[in-house]
C-alpha atoms as a PDB file:
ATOM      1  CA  UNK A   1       0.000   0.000   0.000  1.00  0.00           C
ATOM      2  CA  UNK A   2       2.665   1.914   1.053  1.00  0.00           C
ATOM      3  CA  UNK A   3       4.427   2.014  -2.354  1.00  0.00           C
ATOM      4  CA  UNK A   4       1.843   2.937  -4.440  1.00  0.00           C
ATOM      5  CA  UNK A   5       1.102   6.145  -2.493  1.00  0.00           C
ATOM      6  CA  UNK A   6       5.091   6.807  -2.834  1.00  0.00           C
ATOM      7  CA  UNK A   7       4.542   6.134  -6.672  1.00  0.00           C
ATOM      8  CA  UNK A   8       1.107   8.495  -7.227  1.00  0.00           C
ATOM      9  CA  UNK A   9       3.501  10.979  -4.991  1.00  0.00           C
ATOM     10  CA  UNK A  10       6.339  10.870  -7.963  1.00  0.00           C
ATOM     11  CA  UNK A  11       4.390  10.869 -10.970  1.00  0.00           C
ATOM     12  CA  UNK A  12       1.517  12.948 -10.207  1.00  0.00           C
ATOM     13  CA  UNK A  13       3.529  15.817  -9.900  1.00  0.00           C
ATOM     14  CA  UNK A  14       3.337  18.336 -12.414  1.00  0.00           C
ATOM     15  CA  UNK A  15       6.258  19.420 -14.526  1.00  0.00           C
ATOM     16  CA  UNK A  16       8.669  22.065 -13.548  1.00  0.00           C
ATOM     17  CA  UNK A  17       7.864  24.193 -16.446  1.00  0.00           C
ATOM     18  CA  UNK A  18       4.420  26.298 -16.653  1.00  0.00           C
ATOM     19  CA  UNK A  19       1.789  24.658 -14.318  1.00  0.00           C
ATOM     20  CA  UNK A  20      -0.705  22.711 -16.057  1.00  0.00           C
ATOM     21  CA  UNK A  21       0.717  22.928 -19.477  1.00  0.00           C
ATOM     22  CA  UNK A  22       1.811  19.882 -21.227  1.00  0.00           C
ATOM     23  CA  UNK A  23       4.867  19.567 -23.170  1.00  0.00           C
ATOM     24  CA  UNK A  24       2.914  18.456 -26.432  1.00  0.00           C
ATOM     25  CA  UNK A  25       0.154  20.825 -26.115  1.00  0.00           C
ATOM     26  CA  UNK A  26       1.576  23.831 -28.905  1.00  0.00           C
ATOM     27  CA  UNK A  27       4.033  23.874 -31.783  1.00  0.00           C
ATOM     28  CA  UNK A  28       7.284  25.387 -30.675  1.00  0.00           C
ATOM     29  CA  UNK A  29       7.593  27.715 -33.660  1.00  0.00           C
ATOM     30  CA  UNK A  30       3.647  28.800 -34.271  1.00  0.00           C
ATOM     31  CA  UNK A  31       1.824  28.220 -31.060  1.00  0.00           C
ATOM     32  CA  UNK A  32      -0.591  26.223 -33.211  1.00  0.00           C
ATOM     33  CA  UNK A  33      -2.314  23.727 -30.449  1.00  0.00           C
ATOM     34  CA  UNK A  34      -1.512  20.129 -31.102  1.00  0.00           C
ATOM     35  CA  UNK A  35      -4.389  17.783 -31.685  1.00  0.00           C
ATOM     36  CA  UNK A  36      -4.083  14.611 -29.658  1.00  0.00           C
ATOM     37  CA  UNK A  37      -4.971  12.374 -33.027  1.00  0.00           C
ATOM     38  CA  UNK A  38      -2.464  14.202 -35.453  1.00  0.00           C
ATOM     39  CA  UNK A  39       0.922  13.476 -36.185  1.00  0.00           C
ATOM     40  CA  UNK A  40       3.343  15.686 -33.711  1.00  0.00           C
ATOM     41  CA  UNK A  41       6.781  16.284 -35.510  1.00  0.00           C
ATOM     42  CA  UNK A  42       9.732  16.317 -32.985  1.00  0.00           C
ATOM     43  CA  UNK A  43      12.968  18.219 -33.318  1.00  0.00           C
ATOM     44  CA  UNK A  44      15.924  18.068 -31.096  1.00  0.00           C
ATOM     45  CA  UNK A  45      14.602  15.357 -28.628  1.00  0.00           C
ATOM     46  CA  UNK A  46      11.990  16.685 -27.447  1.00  0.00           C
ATOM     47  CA  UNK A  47      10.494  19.917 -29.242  1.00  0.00           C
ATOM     48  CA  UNK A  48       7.211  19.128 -30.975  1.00  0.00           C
ATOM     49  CA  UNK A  49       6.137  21.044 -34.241  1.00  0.00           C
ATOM     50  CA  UNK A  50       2.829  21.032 -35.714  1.00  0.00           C
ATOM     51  CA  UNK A  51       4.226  20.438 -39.281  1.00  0.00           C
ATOM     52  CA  UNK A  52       7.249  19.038 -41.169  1.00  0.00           C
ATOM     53  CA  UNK A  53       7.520  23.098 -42.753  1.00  0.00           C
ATOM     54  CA  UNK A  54       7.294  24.666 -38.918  1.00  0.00           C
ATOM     55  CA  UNK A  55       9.946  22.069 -38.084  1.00  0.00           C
ATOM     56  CA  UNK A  56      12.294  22.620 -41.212  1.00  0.00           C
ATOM     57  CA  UNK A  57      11.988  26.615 -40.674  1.00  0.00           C
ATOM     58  CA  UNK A  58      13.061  26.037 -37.092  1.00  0.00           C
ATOM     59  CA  UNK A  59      16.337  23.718 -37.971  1.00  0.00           C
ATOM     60  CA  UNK A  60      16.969  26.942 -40.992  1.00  0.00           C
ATOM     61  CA  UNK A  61      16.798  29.449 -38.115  1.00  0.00           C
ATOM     62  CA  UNK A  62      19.177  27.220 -35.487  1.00  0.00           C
ATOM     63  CA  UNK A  63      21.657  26.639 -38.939  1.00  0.00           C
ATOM     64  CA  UNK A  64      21.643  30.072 -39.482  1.00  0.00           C
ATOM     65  CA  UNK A  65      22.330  31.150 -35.819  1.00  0.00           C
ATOM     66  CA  UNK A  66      25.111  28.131 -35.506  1.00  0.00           C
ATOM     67  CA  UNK A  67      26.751  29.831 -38.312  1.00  0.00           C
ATOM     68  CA  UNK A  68      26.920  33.428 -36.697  1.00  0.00           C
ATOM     69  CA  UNK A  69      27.960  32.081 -33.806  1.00  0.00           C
ATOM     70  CA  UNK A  70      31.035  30.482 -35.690  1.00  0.00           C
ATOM     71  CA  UNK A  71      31.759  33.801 -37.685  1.00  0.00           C
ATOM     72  CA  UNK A  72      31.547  35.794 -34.493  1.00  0.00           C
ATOM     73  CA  UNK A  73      34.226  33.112 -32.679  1.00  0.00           C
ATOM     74  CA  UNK A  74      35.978  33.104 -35.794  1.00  0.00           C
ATOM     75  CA  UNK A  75      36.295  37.328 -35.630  1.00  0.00           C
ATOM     76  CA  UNK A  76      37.043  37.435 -32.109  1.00  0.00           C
ATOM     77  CA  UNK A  77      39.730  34.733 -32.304  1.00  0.00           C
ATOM     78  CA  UNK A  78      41.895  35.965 -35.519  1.00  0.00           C
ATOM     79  CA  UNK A  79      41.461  39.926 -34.502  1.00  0.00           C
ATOM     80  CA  UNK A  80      43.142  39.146 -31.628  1.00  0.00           C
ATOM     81  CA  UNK A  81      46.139  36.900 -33.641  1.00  0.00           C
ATOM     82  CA  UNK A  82      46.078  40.041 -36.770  1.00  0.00           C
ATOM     83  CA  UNK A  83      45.957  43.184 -34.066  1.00  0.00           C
ATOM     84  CA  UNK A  84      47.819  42.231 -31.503  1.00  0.00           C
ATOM     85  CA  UNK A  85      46.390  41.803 -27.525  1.00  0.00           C
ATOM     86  CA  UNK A  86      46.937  44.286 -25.016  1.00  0.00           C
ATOM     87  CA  UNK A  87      46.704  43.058 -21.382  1.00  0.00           C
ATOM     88  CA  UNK A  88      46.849  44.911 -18.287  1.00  0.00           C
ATOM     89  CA  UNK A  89      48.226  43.036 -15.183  1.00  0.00           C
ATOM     90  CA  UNK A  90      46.299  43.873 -12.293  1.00  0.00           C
ATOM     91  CA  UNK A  91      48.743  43.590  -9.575  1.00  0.00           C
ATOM     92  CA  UNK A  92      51.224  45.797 -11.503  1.00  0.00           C
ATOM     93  CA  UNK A  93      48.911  48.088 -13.943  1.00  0.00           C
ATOM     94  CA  UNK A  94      51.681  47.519 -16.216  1.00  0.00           C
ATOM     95  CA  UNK A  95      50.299  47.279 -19.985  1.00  0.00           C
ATOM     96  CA  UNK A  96      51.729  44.050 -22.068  1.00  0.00           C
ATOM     97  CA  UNK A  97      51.101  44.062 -25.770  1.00  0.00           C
ATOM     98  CA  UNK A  98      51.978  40.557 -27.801  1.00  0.00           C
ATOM     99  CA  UNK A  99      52.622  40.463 -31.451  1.00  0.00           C
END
């Protein structure tokens, strides 16, 4: 008896993300609700999309942001190799530039 109160306890509980909001309930990228008899496309795991074109859009728009993140790593990294890096020590507050 014991253990099936423990188990109700466990998964009875709602979800730690909005209170009595399901995880299937919406399309991620259109807020278009998901009917419980239609086909629910999944992206990354767990993201559900209400169509394979609201799906595809979203993998465009991470692609697109994976590849500005790149370029701006890729800036940051070689202006510091092409400029040169100047660092101030903070015990000394003596400037050090390297070529």
């Amino acid at each position: 008896m014991a253990a099936s109160v423990a188990c109700a306890f466990f998964f009875d509980a709602e979800p730690l993300g909005e209170p009595g909001r399901h995880a299937l309930d919406a399309c991620a990228l259109c807020a278009k609700p998901l009917a419980r008899n239609s086909d629910i496309f999944m992206y990354k795991g767990d993201t559900p999309f209400c169509s394979e074109e609201c799906r595809h859009e979203q993998m465009h728009h991470d692609a697109a942001y994976a590849r500005q993140a790149g370029r701006r790593k890729q800036q940051r990294s070689s202006g510091r190799r092409e400029g040169g890096e100047a660092s101030v020590s903070a015990k000394s507050g003596v400037s050090v530039a390297s070529y």
